[in-house]
Protein backbone atom coordinates (compact mmCIF):
# COMPACT_ATOMS: atom_id res chain seq x y z
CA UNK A 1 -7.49 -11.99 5.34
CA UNK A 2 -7.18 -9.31 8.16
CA UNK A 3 -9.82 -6.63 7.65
CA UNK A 4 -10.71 -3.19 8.57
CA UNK A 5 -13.70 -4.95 10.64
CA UNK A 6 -10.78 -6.84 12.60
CA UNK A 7 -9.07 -4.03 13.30
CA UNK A 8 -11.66 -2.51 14.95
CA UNK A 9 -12.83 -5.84 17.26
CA UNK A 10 -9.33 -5.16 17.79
CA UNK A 11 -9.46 -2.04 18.93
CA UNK A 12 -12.66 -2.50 21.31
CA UNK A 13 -11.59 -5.07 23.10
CA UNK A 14 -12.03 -4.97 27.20
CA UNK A 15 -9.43 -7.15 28.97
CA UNK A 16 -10.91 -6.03 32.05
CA UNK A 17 -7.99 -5.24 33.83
CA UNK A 18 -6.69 -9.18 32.83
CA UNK A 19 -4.36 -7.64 29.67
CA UNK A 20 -3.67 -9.58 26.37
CA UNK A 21 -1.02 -11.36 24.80
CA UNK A 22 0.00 -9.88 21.60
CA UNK A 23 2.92 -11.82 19.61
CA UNK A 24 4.12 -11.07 15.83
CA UNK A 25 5.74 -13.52 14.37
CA UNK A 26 8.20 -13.88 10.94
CA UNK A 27 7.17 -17.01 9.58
CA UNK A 28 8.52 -17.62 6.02
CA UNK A 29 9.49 -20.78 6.14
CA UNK A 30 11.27 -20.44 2.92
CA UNK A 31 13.76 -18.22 5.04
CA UNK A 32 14.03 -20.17 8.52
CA UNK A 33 12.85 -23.90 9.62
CA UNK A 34 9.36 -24.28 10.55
CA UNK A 35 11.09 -25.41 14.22
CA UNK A 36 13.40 -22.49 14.27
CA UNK A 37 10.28 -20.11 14.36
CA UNK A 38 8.51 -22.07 16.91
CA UNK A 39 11.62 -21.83 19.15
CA UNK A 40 11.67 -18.10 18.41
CA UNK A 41 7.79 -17.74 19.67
CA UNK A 42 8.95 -20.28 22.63
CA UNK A 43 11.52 -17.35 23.65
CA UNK A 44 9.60 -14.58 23.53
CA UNK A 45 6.54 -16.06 25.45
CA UNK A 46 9.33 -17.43 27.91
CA UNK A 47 9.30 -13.48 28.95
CA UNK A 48 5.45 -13.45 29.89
CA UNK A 49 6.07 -16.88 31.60
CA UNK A 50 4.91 -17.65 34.58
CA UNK A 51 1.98 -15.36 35.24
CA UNK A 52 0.52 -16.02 31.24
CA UNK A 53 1.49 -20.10 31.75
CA UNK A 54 -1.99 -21.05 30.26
CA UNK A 55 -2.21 -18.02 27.23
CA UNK A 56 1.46 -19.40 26.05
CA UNK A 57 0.26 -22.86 25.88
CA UNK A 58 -2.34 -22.16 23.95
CA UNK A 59 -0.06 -20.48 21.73
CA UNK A 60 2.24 -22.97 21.19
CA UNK A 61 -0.31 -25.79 20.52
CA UNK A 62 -1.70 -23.47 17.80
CA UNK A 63 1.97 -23.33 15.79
CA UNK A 64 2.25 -27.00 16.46
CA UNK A 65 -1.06 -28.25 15.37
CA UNK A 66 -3.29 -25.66 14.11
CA UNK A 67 -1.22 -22.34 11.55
CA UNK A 68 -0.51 -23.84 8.00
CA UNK A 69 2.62 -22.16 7.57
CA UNK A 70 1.74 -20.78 3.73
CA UNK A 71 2.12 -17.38 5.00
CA UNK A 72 5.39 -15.43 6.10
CA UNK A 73 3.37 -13.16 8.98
CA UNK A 74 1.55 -14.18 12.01
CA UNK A 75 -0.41 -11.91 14.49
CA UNK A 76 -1.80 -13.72 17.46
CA UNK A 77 -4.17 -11.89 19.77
CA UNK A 78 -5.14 -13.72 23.17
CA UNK A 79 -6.44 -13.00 26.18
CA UNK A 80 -9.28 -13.86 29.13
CA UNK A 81 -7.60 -17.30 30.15
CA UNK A 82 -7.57 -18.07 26.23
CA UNK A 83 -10.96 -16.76 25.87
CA UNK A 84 -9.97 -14.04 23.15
CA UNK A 85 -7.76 -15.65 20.83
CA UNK A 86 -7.24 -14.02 17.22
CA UNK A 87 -4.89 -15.42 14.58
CA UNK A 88 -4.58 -13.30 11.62
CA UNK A 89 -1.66 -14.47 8.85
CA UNK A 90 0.12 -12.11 6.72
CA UNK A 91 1.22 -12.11 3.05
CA UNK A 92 3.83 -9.95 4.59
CA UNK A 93 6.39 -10.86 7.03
CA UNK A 94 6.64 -9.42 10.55
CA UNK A 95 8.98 -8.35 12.67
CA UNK A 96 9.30 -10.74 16.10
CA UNK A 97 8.25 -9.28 18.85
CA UNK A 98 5.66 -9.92 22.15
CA UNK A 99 3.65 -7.30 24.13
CA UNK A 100 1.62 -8.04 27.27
CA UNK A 101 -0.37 -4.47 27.49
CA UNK A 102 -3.80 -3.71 28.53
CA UNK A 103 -5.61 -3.71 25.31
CA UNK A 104 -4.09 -5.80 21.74
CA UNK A 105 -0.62 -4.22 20.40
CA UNK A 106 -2.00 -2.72 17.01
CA UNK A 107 0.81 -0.88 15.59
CA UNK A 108 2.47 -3.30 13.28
CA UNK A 109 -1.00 -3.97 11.95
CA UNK A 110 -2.28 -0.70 11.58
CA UNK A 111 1.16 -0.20 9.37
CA UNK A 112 0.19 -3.47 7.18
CA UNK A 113 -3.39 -1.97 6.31
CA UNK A 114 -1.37 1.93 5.79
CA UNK A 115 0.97 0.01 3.06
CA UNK A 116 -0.88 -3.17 1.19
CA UNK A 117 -4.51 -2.64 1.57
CA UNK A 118 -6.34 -2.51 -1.46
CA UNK A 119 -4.71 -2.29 -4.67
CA UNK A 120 -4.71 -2.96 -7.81
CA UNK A 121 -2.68 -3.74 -11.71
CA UNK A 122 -3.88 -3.34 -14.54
CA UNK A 123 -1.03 -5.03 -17.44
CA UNK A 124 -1.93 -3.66 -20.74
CA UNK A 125 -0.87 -3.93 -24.55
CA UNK A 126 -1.89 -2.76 -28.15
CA UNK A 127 -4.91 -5.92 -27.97
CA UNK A 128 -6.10 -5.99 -24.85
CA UNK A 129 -5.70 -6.06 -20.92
CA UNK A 130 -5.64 -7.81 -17.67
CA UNK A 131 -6.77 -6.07 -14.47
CA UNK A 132 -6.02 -7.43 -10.59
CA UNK A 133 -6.92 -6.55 -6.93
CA UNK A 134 -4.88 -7.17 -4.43
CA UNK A 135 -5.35 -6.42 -0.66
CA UNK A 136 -2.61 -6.68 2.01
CA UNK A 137 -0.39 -8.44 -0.88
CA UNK A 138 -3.15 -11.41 -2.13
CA UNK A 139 -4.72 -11.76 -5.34
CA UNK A 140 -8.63 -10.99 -4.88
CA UNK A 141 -10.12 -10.91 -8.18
CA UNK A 142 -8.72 -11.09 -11.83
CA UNK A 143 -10.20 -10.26 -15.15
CA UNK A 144 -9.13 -9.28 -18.61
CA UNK A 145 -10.04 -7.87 -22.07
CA UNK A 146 -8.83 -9.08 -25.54
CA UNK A 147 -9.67 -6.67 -28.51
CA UNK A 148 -8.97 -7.12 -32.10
CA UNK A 149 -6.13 -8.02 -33.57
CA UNK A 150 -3.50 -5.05 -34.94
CA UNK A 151 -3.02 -5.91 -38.20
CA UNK A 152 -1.11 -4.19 -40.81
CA UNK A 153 -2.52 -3.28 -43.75
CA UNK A 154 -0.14 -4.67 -46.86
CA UNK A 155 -0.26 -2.96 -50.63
CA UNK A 156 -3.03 -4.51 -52.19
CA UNK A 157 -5.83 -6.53 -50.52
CA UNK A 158 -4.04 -8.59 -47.77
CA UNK A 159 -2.77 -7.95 -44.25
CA UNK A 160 -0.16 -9.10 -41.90
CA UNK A 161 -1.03 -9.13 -37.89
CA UNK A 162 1.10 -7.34 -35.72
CA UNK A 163 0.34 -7.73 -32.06
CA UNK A 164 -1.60 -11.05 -30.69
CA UNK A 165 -1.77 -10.26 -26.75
CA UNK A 166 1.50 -7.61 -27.69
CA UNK A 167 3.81 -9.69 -28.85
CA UNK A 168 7.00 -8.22 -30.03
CA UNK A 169 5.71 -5.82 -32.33
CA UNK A 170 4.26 -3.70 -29.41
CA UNK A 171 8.04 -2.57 -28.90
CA UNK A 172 8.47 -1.73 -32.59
CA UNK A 173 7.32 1.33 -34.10
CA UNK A 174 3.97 2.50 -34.72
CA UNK A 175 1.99 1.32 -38.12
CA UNK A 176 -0.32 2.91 -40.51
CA UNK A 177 -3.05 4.79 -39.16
CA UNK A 178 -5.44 1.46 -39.28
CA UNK A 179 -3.34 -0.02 -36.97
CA UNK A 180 -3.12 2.97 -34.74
CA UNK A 181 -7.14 3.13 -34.88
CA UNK A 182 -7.36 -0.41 -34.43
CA UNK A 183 -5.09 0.02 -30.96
CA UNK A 184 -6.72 2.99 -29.69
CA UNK A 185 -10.22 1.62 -30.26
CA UNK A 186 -8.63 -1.70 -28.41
CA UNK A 187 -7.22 0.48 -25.84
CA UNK A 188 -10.72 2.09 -25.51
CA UNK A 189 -12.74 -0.70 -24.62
CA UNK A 190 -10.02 -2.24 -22.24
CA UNK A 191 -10.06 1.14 -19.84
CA UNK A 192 -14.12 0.39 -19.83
CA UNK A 193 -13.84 -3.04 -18.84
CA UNK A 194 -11.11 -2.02 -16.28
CA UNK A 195 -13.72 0.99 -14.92
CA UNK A 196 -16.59 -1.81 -14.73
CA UNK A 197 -13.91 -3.99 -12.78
CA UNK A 198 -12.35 -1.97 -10.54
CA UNK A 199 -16.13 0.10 -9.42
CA UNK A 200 -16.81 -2.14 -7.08
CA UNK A 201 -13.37 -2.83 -5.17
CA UNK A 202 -11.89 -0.39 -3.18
CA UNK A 203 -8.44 -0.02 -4.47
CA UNK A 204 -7.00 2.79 -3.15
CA UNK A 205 -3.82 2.74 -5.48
CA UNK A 206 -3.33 1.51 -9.03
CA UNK A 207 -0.54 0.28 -10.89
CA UNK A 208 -0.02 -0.06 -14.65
CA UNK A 209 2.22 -2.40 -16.47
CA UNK A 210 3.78 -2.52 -19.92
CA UNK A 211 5.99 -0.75 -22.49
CA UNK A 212 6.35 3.02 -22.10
CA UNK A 213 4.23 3.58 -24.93
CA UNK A 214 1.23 1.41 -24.10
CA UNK A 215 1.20 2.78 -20.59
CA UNK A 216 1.43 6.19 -21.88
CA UNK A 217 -1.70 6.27 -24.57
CA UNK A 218 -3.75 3.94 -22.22
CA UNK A 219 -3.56 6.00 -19.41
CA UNK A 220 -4.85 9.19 -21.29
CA UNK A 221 -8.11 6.64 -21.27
CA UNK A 222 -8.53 5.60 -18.06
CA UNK A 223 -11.54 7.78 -16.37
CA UNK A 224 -10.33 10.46 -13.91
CA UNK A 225 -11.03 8.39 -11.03
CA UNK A 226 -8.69 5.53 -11.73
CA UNK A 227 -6.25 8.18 -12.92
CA UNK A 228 -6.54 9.38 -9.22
CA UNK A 229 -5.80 6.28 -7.78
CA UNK A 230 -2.55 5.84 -10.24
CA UNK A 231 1.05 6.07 -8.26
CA UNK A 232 3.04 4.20 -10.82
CA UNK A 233 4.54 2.04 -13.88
CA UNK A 234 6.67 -1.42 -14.37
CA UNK A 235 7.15 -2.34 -17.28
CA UNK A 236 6.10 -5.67 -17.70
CA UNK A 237 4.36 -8.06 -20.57
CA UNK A 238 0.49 -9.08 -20.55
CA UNK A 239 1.70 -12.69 -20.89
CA UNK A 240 3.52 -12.46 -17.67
CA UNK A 241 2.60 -14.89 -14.71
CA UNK A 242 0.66 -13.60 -11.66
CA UNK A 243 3.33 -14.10 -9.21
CA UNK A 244 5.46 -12.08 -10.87
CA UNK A 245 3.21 -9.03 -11.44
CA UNK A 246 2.31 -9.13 -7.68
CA UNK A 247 5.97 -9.20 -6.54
CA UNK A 248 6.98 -6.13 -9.06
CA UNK A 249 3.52 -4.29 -7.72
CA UNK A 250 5.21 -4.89 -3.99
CA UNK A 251 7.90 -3.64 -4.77
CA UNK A 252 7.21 -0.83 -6.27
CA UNK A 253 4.78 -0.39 -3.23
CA UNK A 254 7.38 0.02 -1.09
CA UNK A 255 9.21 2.59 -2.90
CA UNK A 256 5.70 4.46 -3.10
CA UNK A 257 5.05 4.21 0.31
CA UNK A 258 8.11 5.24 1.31
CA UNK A 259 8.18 8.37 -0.59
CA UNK A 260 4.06 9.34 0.15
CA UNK A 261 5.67 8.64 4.06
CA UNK A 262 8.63 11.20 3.66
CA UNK A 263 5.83 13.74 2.24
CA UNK A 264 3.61 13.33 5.23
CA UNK A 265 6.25 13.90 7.39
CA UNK A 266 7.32 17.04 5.43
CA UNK A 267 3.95 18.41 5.33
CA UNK A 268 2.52 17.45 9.33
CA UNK A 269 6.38 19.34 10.50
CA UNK A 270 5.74 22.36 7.82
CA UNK A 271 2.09 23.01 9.25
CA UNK A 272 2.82 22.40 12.73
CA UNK A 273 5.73 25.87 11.89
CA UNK A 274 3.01 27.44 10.57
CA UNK A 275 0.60 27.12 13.57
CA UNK A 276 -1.65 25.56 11.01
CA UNK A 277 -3.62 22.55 12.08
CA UNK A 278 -0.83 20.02 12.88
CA UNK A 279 0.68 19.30 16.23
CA UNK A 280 4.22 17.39 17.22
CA UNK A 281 5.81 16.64 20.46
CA UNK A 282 3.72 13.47 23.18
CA UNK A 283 2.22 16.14 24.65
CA UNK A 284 0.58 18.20 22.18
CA UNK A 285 -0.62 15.01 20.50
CA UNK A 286 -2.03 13.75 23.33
CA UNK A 287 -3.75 16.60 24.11
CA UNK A 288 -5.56 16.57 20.67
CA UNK A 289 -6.48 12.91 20.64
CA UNK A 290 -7.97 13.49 24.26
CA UNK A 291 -10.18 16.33 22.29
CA UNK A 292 -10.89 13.89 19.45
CA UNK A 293 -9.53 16.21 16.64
CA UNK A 294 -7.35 13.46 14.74
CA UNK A 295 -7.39 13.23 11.24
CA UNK A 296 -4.50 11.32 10.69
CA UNK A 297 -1.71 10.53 13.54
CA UNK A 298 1.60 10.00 12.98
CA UNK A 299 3.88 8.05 14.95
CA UNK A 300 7.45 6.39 14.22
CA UNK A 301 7.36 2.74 14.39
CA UNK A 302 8.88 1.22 17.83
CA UNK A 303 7.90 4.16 19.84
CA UNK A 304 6.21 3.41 23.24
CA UNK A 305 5.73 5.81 26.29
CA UNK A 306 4.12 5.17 29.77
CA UNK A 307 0.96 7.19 30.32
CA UNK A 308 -2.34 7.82 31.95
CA UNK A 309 -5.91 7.43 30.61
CA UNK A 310 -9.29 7.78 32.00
CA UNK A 311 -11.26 5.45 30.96
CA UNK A 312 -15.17 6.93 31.12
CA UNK A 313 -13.79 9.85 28.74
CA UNK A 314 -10.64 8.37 27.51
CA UNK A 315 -8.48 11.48 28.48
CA UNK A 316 -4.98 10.51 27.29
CA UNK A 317 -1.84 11.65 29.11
CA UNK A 318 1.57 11.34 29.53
CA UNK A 319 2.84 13.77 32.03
CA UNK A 320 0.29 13.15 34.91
CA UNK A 321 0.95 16.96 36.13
CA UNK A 322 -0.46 18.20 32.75
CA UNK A 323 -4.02 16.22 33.13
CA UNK A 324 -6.84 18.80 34.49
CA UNK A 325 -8.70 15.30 35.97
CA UNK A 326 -7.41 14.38 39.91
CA UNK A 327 -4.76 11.76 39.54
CA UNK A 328 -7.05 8.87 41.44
CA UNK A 329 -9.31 9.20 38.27
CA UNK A 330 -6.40 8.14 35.78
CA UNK A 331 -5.33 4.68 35.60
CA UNK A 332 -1.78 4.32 34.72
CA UNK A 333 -1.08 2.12 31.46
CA UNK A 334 2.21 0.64 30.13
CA UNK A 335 1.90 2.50 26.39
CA UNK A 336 0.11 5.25 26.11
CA UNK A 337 0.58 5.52 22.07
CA UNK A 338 -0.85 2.19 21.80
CA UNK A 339 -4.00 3.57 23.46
CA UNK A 340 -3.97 7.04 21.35
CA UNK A 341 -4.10 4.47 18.28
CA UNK A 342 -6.92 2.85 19.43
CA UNK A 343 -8.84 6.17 20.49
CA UNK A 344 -7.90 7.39 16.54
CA UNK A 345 -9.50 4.98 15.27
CA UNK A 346 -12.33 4.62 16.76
CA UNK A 347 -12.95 8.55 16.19
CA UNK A 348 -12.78 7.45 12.67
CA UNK A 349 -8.73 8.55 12.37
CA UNK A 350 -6.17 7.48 10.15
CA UNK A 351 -3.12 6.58 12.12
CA UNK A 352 -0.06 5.91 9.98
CA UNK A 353 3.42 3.96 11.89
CA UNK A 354 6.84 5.27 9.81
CA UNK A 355 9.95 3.87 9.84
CA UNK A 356 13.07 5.10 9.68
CA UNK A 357 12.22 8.76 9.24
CA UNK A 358 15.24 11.28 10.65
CA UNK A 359 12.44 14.64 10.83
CA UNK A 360 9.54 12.81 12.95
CA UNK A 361 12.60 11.17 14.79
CA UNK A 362 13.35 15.29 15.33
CA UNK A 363 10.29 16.05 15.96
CA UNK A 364 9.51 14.31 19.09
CA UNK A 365 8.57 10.50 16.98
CA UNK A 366 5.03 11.47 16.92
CA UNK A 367 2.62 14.28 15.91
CA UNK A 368 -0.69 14.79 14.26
CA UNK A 369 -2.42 16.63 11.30
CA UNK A 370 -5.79 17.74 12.53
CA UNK A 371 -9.39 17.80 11.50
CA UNK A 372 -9.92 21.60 12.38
């Protein structure tokens, strides 16, 4: 499971002058043959081929022998002769492609961590709950709650149940008021034991699942910091099979993401007309990486430019006339974003990669919100 700590092995690593292979690979094999996608990482090492010979070997003997194929995305890191290799697979599918760049091609990993790190569903009902981390799209830990039963209270001394684990009543109408008590007192308890659960995990978004009702009174429970972390409803029924609550959590992931995306956008162009602190344009955003005033940095996904660093301060540049160092003390590089990505992050950064998005596309396909 690729981890924050990766990313940033990632992002230190010295090729000394040697570069590294970096190769993302689509491998759902419920899509494509298992040889298909070993003839598509034959072609694009074929491009790197001669000077890498030994690297692409190495590469291929791993698909052959070594990756299990249970995973639909591969990122493959080597360098130093074979030295450096890193495999990291992917609950989420990648888009083909090769680089052979100075330092390890982070972008399309930096945008896995921005979308599917860390969170979490919690699928609740009149009895009880069950609560679930994910990160990067895999189940991490599961747990639920089962209260007491919602029974309805008949004339005279007997009762009737209503809900076991929801059931078809929870879609009915509301009971007496001893079955409302009984389900608030129920749903109570099950936003504790979700608290207690989720303390611990860094879930950075949270999910809830069931009928509009349920969802409704239980998240008036919830304590205000899971109610920070909520971005969403399915509906969905506590007896429901894990595979299916993670796939309706990814998707409605996507849809989330997309629309927190469009918002960033909105807000780094509106600040950046306001001279607040927000800068667009290669330039600009070079200039403020250089000064290590990041807080987050935006960039459209694909986008690549030729550019100078210097390495003892890591100066960034694009347009060698604009650097205030002598040009013998920058050393050219192939992709300068891929280097401002690396600098971000190691400043302690956010960086996010957006697809598809017509205003940072406007805007010059990358630009920054500051720290100050």
């Amino acid at each position: 499971m690729f981890s924050q700590e990766q990313m940033q092995e990632l992002v230190t690593y010295e090729a000394n002058g040697d570069g590294v292979i970096s190769i993302y690979l689509d491998t759902d094999s419920t899509r494509q043959s298992v040889e298909g996608i070993k003839l598509t990482a034959r072609t694009l090492l074929k491009t790197i081929q001669p000077q890498r010979e030994k690297e692409a070997q190495m590469i291929e003997r791993y698909l052959d022998h070594s990756y299990d194929w249970s995973k639909p995305g591969l990122a493959l890191f080597c360098g130093r002769g074979g030295e450096f290799f890193r495999a990291y697979r992917s609950p989420v599918a990648f888009r083909n492609r090769i680089r052979l760049t100075t330092r390890p091609y982070i972008k399309p990993l930096a945008h896995l961590l921005d979308h599917y790190a860390h969170f979490g569903v919690i699928v609740v009902d009149r009895v009880g709950g069950r609560f679930f981390e994910y990160h990067l799209g895999e189940l991490q830990a599961t747990d639920s709650f089962t209260g007491e039963e919602v029974r309805r209270l008949k004339d005279g001394a007997g009762s009737s149940t209503v809900g076991r684990r929801g059931g078809a009543a929870d879609a009915g109408p509301k009971g007496g008021k001893h079955e409302d008590a009984v389900t608030a007192r129920n749903m109570r308890e099950c936003a504790t034991r979700a608290n207690a659960f989720f303390a611990t995990r860094p879930i950075r978004r949270l999910f809830l699942s069931g009928t509009n009702e349920n969802v409704a009174q239980f998240r008036e429970m919830l304590p205000k910091q899971l109610q920070s972390c909520l971005v969403g409803t399915f509906p969905g029924d506590r007896d429901a099979g894990e595979p299916e609550i993670r796939q309706r959590a990814l998707n409605l992931l996507r849809e989330v993401n997309a629309e927190r995306e469009a918002k960033l956008v909105e807000r780094l162009i509106t600040l950046n007309a306001q001279g607040a602190n927000a800068v667009v344009g290669l330039d600009k955003t070079l200039q403020a990486v250089s000064d290590k005033r990041i807080e987050t940095l935006i960039i459209s996904d694909g986008y690549n430019a030729p550019g100078y660093v210097h390495e003892p301060s890591g100066y960034l540049v694009a347009n060698i006339a604009l650097s205030p160092l002598a040009e013998s003390e920058m050393v050219e590089t192939a992709d300068v974003i891929e280097a401002a990505m690396a600098q971000t992050v190691t400043q302690g950064g956010h960086v996010e990669v957006i697809s598809d998005n017509p205003s940072l596309e406007s805007a010059g396909r990358i630009g920054a919100i500051l720290r100050y």
